[in-house]
C-alpha atoms as a PDB file:
ATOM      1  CA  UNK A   1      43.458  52.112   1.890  1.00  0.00           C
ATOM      2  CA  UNK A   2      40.139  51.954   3.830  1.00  0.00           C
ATOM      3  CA  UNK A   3      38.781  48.701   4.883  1.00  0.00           C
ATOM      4  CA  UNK A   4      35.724  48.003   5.022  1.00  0.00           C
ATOM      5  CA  UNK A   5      34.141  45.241   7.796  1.00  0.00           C
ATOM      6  CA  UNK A   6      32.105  42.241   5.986  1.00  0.00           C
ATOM      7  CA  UNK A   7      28.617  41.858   6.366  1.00  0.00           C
ATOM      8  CA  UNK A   8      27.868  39.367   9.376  1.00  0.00           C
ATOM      9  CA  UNK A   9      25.915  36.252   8.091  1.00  0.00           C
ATOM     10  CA  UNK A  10      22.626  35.653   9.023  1.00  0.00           C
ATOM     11  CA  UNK A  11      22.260  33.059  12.273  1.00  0.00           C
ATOM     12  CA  UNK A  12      21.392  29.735  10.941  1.00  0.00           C
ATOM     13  CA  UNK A  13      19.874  26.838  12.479  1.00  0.00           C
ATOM     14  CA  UNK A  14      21.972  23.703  12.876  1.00  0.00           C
ATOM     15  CA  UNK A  15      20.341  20.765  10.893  1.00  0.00           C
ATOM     16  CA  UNK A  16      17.956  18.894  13.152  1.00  0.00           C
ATOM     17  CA  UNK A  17      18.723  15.545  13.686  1.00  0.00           C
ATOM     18  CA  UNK A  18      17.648  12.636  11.512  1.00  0.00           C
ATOM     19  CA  UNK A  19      14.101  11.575  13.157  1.00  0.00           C
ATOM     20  CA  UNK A  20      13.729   7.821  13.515  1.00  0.00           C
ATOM     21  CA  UNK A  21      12.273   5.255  11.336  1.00  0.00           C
ATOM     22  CA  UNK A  22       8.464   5.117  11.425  1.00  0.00           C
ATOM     23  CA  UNK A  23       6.527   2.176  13.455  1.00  0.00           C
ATOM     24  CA  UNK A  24       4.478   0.171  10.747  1.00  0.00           C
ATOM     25  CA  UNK A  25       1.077   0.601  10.451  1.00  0.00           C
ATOM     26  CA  UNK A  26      -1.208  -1.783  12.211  1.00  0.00           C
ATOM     27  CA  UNK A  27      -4.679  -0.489  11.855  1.00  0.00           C
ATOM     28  CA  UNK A  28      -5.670   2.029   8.736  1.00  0.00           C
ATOM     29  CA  UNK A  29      -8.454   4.623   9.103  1.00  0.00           C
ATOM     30  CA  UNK A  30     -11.655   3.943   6.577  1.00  0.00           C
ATOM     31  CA  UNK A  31     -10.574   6.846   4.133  1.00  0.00           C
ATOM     32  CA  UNK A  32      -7.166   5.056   4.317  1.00  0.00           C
ATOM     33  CA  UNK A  33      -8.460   1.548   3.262  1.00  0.00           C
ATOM     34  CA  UNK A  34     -10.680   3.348   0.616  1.00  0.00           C
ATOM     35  CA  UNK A  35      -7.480   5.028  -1.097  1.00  0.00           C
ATOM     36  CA  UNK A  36      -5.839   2.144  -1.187  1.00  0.00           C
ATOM     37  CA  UNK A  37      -7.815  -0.004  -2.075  1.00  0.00           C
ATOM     38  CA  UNK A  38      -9.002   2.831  -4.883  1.00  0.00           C
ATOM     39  CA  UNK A  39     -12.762   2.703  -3.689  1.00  0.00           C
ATOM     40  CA  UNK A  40     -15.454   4.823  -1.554  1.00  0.00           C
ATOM     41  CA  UNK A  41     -15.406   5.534   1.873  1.00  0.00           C
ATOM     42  CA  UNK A  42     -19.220   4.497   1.478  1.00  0.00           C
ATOM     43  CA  UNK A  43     -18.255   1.038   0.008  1.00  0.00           C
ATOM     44  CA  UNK A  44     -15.772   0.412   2.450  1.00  0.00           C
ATOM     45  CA  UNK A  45     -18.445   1.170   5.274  1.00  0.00           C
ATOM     46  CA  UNK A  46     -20.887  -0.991   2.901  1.00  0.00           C
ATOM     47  CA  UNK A  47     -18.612  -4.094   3.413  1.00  0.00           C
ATOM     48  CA  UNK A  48     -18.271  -2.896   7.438  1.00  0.00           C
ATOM     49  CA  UNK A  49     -22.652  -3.055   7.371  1.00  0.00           C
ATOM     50  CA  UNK A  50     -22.578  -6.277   6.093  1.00  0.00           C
ATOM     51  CA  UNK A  51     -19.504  -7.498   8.001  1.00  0.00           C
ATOM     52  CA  UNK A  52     -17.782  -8.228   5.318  1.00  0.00           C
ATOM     53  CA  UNK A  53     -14.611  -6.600   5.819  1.00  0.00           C
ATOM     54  CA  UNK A  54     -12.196  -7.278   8.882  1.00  0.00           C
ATOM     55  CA  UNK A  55     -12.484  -4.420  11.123  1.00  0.00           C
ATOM     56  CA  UNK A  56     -12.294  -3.094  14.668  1.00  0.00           C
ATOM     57  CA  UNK A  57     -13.831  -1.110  16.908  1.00  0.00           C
ATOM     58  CA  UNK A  58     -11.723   1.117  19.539  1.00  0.00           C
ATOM     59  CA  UNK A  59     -14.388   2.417  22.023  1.00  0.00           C
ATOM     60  CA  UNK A  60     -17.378   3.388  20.060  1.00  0.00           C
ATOM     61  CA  UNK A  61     -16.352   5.407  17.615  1.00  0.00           C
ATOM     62  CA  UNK A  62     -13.350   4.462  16.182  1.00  0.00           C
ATOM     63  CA  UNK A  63     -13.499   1.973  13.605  1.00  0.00           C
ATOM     64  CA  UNK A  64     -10.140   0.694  12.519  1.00  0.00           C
ATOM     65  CA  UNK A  65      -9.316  -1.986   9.936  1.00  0.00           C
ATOM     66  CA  UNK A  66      -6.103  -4.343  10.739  1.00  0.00           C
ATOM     67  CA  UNK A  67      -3.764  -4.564   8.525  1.00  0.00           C
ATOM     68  CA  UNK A  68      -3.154  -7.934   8.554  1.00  0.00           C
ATOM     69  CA  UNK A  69      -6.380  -8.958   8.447  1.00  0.00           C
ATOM     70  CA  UNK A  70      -7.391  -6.661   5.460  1.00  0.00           C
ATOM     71  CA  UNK A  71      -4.603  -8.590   3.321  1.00  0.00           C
ATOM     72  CA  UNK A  72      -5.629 -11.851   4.147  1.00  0.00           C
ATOM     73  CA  UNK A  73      -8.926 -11.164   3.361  1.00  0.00           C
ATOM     74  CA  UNK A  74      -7.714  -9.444  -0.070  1.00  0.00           C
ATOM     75  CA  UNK A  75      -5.401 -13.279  -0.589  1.00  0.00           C
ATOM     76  CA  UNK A  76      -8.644 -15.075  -0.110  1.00  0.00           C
ATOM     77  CA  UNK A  77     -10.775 -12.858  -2.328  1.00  0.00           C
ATOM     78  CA  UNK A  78      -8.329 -12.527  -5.495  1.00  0.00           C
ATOM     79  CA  UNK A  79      -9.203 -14.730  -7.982  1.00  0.00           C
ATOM     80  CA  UNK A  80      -5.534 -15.698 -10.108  1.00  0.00           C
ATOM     81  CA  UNK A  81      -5.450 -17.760 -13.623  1.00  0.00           C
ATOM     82  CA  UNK A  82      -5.238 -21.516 -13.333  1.00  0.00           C
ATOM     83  CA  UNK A  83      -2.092 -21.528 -15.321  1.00  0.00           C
ATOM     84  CA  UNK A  84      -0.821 -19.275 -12.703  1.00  0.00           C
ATOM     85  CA  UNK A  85      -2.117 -21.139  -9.218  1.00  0.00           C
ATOM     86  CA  UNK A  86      -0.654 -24.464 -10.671  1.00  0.00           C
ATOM     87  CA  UNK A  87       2.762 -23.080 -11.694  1.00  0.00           C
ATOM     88  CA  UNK A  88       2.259 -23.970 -15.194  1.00  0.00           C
ATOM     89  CA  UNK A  89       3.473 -21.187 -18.053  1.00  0.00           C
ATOM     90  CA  UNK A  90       1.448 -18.957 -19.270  1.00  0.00           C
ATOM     91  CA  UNK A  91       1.875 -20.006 -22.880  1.00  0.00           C
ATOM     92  CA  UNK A  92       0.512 -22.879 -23.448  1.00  0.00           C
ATOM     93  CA  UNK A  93       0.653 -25.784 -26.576  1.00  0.00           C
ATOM     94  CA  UNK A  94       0.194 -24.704 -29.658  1.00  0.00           C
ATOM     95  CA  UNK A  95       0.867 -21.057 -29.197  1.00  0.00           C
ATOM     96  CA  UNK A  96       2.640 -19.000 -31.942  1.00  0.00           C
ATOM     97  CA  UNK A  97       5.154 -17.756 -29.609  1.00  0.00           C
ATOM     98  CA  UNK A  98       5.649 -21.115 -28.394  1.00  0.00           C
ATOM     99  CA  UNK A  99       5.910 -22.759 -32.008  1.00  0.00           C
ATOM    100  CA  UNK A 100       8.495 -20.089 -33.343  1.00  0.00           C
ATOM    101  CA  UNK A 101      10.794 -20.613 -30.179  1.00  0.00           C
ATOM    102  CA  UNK A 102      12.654 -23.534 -31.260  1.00  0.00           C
ATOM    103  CA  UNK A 103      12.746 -22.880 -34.742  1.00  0.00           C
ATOM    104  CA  UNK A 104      15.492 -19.772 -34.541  1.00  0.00           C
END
């Protein structure tokens, strides 16, 4: 009986090792902010013309937008229900899902 030899596998790379975590983001770029935010890069430079967005410069080119800043701008623009800024519930007297609660 005639042996034949097995067919040598095919070098393979050893798995590279797990890369680190990430560092958070601290700045975004405009087009960044924009998809975020789900607007234009021309609104977002818009509210950078009128200074209404928080933003940086790095050198002279570089604009930069914190992101820190951005979402504490975003807190103080958001406008939220009264029932929901007082802690009251959403359903107030009178309402038929209210009514039929206690009647089960």
């Amino acid at each position: 009986m005639i042996r034949t030899a097995r067919p040598a596998e095919p070098y393979r790379k050893p798995p590279a090792p797990p890369s680190p975590p990430a560092a958070p983001r601290l700045a975004l770029r405009a087009e960044e902010l924009a998809d975020s935010l789900g607007i234009s890069v021309r609104s977002i430079m818009g509210l950078v013309a009128s200074s209404d967005i928080p933003h940086t410069t790095i050198g002279r080119r570089c604009l930069r937008f914190p992101m820190a800043a951005v979402e504490k701008w975003l807190a103080q623009r958001t406008s939220w229900p009264a029932s929901m800024s007082t802690g009251e519930a959403a359903i107030g007297q009178g309402d038929v899902l209210q009514e039929g609660a206690g009647d089960a």
